[in-house]
Protein backbone atom coordinates (compact mmCIF):
# COMPACT_ATOMS: atom_id res chain seq x y z
CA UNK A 1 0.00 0.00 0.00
CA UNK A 2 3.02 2.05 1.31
CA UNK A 3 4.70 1.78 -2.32
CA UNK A 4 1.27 2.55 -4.67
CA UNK A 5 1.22 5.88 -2.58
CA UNK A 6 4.19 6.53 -3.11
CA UNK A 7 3.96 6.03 -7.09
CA UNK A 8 0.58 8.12 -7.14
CA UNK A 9 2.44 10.83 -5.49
CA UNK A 10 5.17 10.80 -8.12
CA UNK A 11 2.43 10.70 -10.97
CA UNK A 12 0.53 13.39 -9.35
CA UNK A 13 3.40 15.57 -9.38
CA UNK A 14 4.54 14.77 -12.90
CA UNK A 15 1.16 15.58 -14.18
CA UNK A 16 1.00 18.97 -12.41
CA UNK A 17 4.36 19.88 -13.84
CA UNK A 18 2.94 19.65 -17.52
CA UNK A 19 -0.05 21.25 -16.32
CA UNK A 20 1.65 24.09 -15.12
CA UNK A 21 3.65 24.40 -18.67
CA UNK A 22 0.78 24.35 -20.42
CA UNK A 23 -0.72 27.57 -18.19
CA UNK A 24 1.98 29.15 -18.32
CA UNK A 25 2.48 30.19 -21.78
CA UNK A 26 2.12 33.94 -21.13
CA UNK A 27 4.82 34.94 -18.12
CA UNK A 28 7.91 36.46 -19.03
CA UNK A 29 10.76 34.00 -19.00
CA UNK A 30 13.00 33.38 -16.19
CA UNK A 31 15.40 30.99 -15.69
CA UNK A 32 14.03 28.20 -13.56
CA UNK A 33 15.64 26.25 -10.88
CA UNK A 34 15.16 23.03 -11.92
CA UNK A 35 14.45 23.02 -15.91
CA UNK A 36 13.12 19.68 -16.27
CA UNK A 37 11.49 16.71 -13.69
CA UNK A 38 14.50 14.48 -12.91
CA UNK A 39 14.71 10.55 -11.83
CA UNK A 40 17.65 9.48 -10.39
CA UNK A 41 17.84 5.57 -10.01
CA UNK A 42 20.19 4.26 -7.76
CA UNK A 43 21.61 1.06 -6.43
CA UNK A 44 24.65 -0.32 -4.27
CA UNK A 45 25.89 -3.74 -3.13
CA UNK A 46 27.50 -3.31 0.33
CA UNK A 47 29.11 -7.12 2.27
CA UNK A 48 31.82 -7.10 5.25
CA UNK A 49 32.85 -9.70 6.87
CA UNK A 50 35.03 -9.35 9.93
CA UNK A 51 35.70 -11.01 13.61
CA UNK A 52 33.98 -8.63 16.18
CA UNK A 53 30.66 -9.63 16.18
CA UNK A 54 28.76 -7.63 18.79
CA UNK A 55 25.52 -9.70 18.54
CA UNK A 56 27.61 -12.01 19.92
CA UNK A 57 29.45 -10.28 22.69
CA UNK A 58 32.64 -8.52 20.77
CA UNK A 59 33.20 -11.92 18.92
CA UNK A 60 32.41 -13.81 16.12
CA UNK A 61 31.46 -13.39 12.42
CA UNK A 62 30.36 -9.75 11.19
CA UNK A 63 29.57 -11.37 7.26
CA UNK A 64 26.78 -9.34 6.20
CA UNK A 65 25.71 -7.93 2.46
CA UNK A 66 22.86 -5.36 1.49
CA UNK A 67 21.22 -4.04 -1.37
CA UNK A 68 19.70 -1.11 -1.70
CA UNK A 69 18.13 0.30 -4.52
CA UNK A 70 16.85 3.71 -4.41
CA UNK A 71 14.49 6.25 -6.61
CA UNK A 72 14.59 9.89 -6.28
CA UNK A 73 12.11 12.06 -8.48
CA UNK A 74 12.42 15.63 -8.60
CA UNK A 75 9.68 17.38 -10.04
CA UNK A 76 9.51 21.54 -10.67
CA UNK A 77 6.25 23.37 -9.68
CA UNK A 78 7.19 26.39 -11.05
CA UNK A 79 10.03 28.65 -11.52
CA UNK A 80 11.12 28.70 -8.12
CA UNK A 81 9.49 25.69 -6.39
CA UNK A 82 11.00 22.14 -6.65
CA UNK A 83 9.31 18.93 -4.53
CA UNK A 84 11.51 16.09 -4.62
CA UNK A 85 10.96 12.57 -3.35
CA UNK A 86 12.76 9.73 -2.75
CA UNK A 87 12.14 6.35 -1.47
CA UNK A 88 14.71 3.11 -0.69
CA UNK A 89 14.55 -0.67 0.21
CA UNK A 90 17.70 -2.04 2.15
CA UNK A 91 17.22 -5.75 2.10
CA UNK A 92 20.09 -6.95 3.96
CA UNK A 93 21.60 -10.25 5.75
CA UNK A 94 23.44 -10.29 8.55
CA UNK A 95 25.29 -13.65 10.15
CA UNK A 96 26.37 -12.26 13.70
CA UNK A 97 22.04 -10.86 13.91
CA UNK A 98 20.84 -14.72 13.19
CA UNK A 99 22.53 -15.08 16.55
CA UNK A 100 19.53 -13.60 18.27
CA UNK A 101 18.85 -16.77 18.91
CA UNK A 102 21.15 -19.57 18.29
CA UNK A 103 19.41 -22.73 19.17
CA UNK A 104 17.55 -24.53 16.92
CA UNK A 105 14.50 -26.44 18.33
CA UNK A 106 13.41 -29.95 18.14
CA UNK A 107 10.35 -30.05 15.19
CA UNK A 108 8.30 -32.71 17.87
CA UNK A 109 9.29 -30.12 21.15
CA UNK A 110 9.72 -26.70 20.62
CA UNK A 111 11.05 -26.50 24.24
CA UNK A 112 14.07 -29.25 23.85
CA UNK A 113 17.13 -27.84 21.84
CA UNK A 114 18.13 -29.55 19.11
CA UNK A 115 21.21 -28.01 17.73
CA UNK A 116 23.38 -25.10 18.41
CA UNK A 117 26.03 -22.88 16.59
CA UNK A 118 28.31 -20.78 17.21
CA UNK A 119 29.49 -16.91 17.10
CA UNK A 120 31.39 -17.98 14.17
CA UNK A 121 28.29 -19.86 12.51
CA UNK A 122 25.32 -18.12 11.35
CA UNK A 123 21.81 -19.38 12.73
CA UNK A 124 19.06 -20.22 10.83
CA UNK A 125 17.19 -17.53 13.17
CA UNK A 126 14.29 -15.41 11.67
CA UNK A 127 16.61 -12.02 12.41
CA UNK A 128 19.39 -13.06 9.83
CA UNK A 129 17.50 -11.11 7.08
CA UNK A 130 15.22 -8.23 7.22
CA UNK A 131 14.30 -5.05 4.86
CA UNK A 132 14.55 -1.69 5.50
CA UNK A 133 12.52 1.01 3.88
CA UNK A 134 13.05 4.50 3.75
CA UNK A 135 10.81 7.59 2.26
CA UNK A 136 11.62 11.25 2.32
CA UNK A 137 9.88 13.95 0.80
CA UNK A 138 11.42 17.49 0.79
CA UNK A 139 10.30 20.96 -0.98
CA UNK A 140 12.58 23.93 -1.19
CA UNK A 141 12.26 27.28 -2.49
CA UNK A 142 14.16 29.84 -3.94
CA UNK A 143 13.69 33.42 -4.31
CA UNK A 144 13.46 35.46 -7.14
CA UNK A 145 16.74 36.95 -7.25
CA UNK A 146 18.13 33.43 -6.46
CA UNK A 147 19.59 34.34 -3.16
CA UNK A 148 17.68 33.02 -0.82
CA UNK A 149 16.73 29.08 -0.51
CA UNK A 150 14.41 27.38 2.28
CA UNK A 151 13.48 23.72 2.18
CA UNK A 152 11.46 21.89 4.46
CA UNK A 153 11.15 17.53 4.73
CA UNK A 154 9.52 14.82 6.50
CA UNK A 155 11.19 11.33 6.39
CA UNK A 156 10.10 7.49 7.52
CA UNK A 157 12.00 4.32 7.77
CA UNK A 158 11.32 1.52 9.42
CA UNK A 159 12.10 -2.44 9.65
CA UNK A 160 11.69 -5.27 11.98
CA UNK A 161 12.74 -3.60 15.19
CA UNK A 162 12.38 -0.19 14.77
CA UNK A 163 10.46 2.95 13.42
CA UNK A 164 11.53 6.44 12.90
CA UNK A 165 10.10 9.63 11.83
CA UNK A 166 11.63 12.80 11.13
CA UNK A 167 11.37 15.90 9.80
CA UNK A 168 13.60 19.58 9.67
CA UNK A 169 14.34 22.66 7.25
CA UNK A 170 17.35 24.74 6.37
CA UNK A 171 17.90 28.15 4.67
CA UNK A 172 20.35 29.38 2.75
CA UNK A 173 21.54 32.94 1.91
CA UNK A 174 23.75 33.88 -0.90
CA UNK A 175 25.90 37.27 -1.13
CA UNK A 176 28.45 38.85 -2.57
CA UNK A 177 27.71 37.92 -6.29
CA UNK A 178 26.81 34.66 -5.10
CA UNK A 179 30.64 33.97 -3.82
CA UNK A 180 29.41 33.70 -0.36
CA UNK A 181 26.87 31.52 1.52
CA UNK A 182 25.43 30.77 4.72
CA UNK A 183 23.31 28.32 5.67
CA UNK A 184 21.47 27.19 8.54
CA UNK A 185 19.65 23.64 8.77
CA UNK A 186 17.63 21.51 11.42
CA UNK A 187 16.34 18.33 11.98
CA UNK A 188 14.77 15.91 14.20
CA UNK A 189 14.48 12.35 14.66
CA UNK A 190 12.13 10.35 16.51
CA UNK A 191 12.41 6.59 16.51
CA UNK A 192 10.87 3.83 18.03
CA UNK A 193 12.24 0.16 19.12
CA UNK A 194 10.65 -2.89 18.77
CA UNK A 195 13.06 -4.37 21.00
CA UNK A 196 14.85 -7.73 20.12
CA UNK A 197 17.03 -9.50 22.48
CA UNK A 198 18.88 -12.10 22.98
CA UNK A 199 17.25 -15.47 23.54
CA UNK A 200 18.88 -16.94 26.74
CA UNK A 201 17.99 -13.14 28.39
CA UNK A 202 14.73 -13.29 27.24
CA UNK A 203 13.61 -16.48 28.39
CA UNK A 204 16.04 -16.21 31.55
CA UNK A 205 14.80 -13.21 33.42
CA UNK A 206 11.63 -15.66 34.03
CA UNK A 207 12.76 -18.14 36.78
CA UNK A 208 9.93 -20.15 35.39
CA UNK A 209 10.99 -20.75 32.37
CA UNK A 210 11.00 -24.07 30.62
CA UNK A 211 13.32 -22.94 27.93
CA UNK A 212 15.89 -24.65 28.89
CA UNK A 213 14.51 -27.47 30.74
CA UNK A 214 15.55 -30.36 28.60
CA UNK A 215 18.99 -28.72 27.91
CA UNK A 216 22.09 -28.84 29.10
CA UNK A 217 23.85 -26.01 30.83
CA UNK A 218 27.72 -26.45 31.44
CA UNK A 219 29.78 -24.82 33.50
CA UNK A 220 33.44 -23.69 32.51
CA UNK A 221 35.01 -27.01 32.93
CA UNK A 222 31.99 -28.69 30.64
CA UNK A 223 30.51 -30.12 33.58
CA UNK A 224 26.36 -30.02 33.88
CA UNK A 225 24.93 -27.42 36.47
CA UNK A 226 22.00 -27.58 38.62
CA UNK A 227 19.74 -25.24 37.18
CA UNK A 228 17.73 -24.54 40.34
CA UNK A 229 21.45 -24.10 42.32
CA UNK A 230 21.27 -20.70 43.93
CA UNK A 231 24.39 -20.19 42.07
CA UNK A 232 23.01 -21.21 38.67
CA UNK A 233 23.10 -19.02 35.95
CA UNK A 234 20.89 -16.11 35.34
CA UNK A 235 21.00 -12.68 33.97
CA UNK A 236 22.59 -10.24 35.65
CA UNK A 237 19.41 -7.51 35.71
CA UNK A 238 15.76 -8.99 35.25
CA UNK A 239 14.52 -5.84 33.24
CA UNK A 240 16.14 -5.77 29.78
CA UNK A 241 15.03 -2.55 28.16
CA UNK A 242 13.22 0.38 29.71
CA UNK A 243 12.04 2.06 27.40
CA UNK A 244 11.37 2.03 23.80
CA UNK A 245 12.04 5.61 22.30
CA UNK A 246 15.24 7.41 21.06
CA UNK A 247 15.26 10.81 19.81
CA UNK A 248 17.54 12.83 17.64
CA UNK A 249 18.02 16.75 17.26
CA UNK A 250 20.54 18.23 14.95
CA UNK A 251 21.31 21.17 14.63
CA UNK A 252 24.07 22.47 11.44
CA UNK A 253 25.71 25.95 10.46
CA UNK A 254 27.77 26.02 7.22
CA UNK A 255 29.78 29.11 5.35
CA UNK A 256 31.07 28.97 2.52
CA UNK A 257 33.23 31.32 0.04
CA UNK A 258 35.12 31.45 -3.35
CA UNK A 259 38.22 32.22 -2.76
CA UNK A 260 39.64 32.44 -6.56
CA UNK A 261 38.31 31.90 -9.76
CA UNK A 262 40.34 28.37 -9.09
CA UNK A 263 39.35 28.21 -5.34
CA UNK A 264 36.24 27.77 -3.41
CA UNK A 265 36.26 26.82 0.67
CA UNK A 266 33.61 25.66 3.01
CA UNK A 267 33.35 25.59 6.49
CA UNK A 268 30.60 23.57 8.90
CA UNK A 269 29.60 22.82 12.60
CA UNK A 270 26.99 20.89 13.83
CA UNK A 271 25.44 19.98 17.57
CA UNK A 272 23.55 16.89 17.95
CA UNK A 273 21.94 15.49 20.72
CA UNK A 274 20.43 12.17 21.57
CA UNK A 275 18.30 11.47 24.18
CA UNK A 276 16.27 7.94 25.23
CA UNK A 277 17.50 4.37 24.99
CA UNK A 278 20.73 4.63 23.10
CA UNK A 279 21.91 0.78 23.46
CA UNK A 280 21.04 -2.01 21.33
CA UNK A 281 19.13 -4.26 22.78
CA UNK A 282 19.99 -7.32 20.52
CA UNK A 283 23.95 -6.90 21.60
CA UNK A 284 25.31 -9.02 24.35
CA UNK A 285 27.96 -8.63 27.24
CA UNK A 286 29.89 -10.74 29.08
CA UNK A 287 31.65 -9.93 32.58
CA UNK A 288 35.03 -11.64 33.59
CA UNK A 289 33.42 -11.48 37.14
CA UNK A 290 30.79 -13.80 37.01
CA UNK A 291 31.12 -17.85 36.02
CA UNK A 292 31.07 -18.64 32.64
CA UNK A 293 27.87 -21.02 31.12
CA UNK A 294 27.44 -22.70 28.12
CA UNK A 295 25.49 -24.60 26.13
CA UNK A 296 26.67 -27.28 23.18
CA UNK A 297 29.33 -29.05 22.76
CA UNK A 298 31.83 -29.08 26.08
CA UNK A 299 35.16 -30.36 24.20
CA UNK A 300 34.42 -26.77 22.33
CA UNK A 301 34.75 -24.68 25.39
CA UNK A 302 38.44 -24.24 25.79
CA UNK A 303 37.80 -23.33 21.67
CA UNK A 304 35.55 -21.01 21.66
CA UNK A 305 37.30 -17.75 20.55
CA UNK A 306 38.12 -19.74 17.31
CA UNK A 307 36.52 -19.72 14.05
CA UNK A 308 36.87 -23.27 14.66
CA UNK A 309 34.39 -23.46 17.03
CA UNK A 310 30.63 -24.85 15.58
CA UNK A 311 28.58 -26.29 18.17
CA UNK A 312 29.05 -24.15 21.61
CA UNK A 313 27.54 -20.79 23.12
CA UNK A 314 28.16 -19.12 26.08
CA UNK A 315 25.07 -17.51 27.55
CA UNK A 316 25.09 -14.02 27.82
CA UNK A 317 25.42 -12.15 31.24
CA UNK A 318 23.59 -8.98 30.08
CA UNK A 319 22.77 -6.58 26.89
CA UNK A 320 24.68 -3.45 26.39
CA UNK A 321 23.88 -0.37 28.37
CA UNK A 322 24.97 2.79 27.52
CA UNK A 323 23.81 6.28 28.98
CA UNK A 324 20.25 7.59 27.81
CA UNK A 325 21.67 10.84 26.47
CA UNK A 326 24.75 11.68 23.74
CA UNK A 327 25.84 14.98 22.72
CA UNK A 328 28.02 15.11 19.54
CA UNK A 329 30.42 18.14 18.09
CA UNK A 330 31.55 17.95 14.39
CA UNK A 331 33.85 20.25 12.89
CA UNK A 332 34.64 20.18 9.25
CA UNK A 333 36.27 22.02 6.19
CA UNK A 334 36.19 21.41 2.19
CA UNK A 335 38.54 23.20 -0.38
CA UNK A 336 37.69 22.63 -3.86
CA UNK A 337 40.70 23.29 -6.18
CA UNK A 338 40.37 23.42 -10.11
CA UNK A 339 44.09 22.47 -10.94
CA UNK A 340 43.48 22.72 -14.67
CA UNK A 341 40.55 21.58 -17.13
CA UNK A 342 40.82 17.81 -16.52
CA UNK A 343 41.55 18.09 -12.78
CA UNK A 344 40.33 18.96 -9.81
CA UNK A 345 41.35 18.00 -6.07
CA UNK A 346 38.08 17.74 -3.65
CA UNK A 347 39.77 17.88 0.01
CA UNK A 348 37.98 17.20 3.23
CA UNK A 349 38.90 17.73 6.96
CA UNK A 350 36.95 16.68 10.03
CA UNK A 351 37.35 16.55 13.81
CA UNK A 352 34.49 15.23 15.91
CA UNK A 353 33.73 14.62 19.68
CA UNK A 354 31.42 13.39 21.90
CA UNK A 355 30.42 13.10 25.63
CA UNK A 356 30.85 9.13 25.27
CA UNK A 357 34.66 10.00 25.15
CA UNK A 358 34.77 8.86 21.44
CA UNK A 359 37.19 11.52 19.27
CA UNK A 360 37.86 11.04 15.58
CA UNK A 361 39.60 12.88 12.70
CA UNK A 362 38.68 12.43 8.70
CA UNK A 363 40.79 13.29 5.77
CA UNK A 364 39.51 12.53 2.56
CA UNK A 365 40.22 13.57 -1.11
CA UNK A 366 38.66 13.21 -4.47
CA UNK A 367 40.70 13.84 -7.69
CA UNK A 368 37.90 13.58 -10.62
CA UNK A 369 39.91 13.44 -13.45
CA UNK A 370 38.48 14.46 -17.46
CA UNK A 371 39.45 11.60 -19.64
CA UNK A 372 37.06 12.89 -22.14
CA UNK A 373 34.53 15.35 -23.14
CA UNK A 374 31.98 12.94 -21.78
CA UNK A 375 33.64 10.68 -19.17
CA UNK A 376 35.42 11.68 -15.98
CA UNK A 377 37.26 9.35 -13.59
CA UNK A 378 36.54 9.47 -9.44
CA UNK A 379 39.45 7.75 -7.82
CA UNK A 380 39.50 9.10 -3.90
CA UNK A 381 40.80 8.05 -0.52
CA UNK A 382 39.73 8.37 2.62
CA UNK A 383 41.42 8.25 6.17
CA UNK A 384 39.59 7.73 9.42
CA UNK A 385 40.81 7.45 13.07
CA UNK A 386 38.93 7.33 16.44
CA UNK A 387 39.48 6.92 20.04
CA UNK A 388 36.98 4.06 22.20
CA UNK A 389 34.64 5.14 23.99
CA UNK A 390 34.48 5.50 27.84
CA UNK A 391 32.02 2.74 28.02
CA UNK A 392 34.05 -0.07 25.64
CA UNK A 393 35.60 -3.30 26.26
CA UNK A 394 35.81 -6.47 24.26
CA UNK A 395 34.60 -9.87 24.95
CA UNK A 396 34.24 -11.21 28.75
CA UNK A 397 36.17 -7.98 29.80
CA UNK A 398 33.56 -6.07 31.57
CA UNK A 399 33.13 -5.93 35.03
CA UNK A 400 29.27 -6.50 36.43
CA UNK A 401 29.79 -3.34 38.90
CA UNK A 402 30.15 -1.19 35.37
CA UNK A 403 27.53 1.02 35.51
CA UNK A 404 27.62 1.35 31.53
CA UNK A 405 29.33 -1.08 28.83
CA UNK A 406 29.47 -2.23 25.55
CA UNK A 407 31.22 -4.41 23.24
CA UNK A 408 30.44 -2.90 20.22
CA UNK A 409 33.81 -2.45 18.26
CA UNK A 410 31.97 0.55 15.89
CA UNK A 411 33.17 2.50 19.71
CA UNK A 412 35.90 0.98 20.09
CA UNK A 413 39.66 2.68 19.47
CA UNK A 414 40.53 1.89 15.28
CA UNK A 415 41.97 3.90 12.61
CA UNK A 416 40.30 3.03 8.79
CA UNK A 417 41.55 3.32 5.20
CA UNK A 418 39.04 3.48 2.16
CA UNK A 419 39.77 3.78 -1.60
CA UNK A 420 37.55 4.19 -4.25
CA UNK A 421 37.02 4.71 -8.20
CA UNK A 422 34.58 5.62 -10.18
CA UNK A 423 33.32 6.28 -13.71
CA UNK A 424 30.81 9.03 -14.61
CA UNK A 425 29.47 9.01 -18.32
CA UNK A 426 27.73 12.55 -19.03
CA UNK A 427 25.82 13.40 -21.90
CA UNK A 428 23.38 16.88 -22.10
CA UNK A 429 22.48 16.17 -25.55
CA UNK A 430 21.91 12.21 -24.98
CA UNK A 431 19.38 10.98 -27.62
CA UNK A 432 18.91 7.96 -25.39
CA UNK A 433 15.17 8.06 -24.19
CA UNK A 434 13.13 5.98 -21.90
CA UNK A 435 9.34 7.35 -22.63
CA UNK A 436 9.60 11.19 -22.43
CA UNK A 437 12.68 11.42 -20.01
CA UNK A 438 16.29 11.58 -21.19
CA UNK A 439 19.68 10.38 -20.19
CA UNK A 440 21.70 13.06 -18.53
CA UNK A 441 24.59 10.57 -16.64
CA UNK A 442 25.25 7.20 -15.49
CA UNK A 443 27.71 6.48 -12.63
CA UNK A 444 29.76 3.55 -11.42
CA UNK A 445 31.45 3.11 -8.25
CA UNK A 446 34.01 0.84 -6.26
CA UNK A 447 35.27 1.27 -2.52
CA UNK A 448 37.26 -1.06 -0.54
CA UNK A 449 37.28 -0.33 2.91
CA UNK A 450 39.92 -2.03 5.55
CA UNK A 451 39.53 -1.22 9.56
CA UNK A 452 42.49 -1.95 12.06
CA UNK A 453 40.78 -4.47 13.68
CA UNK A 454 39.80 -6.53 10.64
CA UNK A 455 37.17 -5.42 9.77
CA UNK A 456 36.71 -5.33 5.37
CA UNK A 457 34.47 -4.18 2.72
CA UNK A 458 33.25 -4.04 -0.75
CA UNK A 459 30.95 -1.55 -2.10
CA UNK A 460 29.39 -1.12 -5.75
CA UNK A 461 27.37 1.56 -6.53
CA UNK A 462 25.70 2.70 -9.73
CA UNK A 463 23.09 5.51 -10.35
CA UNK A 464 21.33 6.86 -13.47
CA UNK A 465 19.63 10.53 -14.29
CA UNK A 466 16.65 10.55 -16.49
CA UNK A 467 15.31 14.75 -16.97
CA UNK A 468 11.76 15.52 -18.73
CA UNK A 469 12.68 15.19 -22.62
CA UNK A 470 12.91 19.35 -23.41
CA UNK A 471 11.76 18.87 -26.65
CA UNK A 472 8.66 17.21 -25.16
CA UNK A 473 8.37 19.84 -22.41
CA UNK A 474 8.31 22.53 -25.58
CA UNK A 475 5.65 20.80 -27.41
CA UNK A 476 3.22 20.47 -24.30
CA UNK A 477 4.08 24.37 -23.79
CA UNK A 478 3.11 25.70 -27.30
CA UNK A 479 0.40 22.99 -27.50
């Protein structure tokens, strides 16, 4: 239903478009904002696969791939008014998630365990696969002497265990001939969670649970415990998540100026604040304090840090808690520099902090090079470092008198390299047509990426733009 509304909305606006061209055959011209409606059709392939897992407690397989095609239409009202929209499916897989639950249950029983894997094995859980859909719709205006721009927007995404809306506006001011901007935008997030967590927690806050009645639970030396032993295992804290909201406000300044006819430099700085339940509830922890359980295969215990491992889990001591409020501080800088007419260097600089204790630095830089009148080359690099957070340790290092943890290696310390290159075709007198819209560009893209702790990745991206056939646009105007 979601999607049909969505393409009525896009047809609706279309159609108003070459209404408005056909009414407005007596205005004296002026150069419009947008000429033509636009389609941009996107895609990218994203998979990773690394050994920090934090599903699965700071350990264990990170293999995941997504796919995410995406459709933006932007559609002129008029000379000065432009309503885009855009809309996305992420339909993703995700090994270390499957681990939600890891146990497999007997087809005759559904309380008796009939198999179990591993951090390093992917479950055949529900969780190892969901989609993720995003909408956004945004309309911005300019004024007449093209100095001024507003836009407002209201977004929605949701999947399996979560919901978010959101919605903001910026504005824009040009001077000085246009060589000098400010802007000013803000935005707002507010999500829901469906919470998910871990199995064992789940079923173990209830002391009369059955879940594991006709299981096994082994101590550290492999050896079967007494499950009603006042010493048994059990989760740590009884409640698991307190509440189900997390909210977002951003708020971003930006300046930019042309220094040269060959230079042009831009300057931002944002504050963002979170506030509600910032953890994850489907991420475990485990405390070098407390005894150790499993459940599997004993002769796997003294194994069970390596990949070799198949057939034993230890049960988690808690989920990750992390304070209910996070305030962020970005800092940034771009210089554009037009070395000659088939290159130019595209430099970025960032610093950011945060209250978590988390600092980072970015350099990046994009050389798009002009191997032709109608292809240009992307190749770019990008350099990322950060410091852990206050509240991170790794796997069975956290202490249960920790107020906060987390062993979530996207806050722990790590420095990252990424290189990419792409290919951009661009033709503004393509004769290429798909019904009455035209090819403007089509764009290919490849990016390794390589953490410090292991982490890898492969992205390909490719994106298309489609604009209104002007020929067709002319007709339906002296029609």
């Amino acid at each position: 239903m979601k999607k049909i509304t969505l393409i009525f909305l896009i047809f609706l606006g279309l159609n108003s478009f070459t209404q408005a061209v056909d009414q407005d055959t007596t205005k004296v011209f002026k150069k419009r904002v947008l000429e033509t409606a636009e389609v941009n059709i996107l895609s990218s392939y994203y998979s990773q696969d690394g050994n920090n897992a934090s599903v699965t407690g700071g350990i264990g397989t990170e293999k995941l791939t997504d796919n995410t095609p995406t459709i933006k239409v932007s559609i002129p009202l008029n000379d000065d008014d432009v309503l885009t929209i855009d809309a996305g499916i992420s339909a993703y897989t995700s090994a270390s998630s499957s681990n939600l639950d890891p146990f497999d249950k007997d087809e005759e029983s559904t309380s008796k365990i009939s198999s179990i894997t591993s951090p390093w094995k992917e479950s055949t859980g529900a969780s190892r696969a969901d989609t993720w859909v995003n909408a956004n719709v945004n309309y911005s205006q300019t004024s007449e002497d093209r100095n001024k721009i507003w836009s407002a927007n209201v977004n929605f995404a949701t999947e399996y265990d979560y919901s978010s809306i959101g919605f903001g506006g910026d504005y824009t001011r040009l001077y000085n001939k246009k060589n000098t901007s400010l802007g000013i935008k803000g935005s707002v997030f507010l999500d829901t969670w469906r919470p998910q967590t871990p199995i064992e927690l789940r079923e173990g806050k209830n002391s009369t649970s059955s879940y594991f009645s006709n299981t096994a639970i082994l101590n550290e030396d492999g050896i079967a415990i007494n499950k009603n032993d006042a010493n048994a295992w059990s989760p740590l804290k009884k409640e698991l998540v307190s509440s189900n909201n997390r909210n977002s406000y951003t708020v971003s300044f930006s300046f930019s100026q042309v220094l040269s006819k060959n230079a042009e430099l831009s300057l931002f700085f944002d504050l963002a604040a979170q506030q509600g339940w910032l953890s994850n509830p489907m991420q475990r922890v485990y405390f070098k304090d407390r005894p150790n359980y499993y459940i599997g295969n004993p002769a796997n215990i003294a194994n069970y840090e390596a990949a070799s491992n198949t057939d034993i889990f230890h049960l988690a001591d808690d989920i990750e808690r992390l304070p209910d409020n996070r305030l962020k501080l970005p800092i940034g800088a771009k210089l554009n520099y037009y070395i000659n007419e088939y290159v130019v260097a595209k430099t970025f600089i960032r610093y950011y902090t945060d209250n978590w204790g988390v600092t980072s630095q970015t350099a990046q830089i994009i050389l798009p090079i002009k191997v032709s009148g109608k292809f240009t080359l992307y190749p770019a690099y990008r350099f990322y470092n950060q410091t852990a957070a206050d509240y991170f340790a790794g796997y069975n290092e956290h202490s249960s008198t920790d107020t906060y943890y987390t062993s979530d290696y996207d806050l722990s310390k790590f420095n990252s390299n990424q290189y990419s290159i792409g290919i951009k075709y661009s033709d503004v007198l393509s004769d290429f047509n798909i019904w009455k819209f035209e090819l403007k560009n089509i764009q290919l893209k490849y990016s390794y990426y390589k953490r410090s702790n292991g982490l890898t990745a492969n992205m390909i991206s490719f994106s298309t733009k489609f604009a209104l056939d002007k020929i067709y646009t002319f007709k339906k105007k002296v029609k």
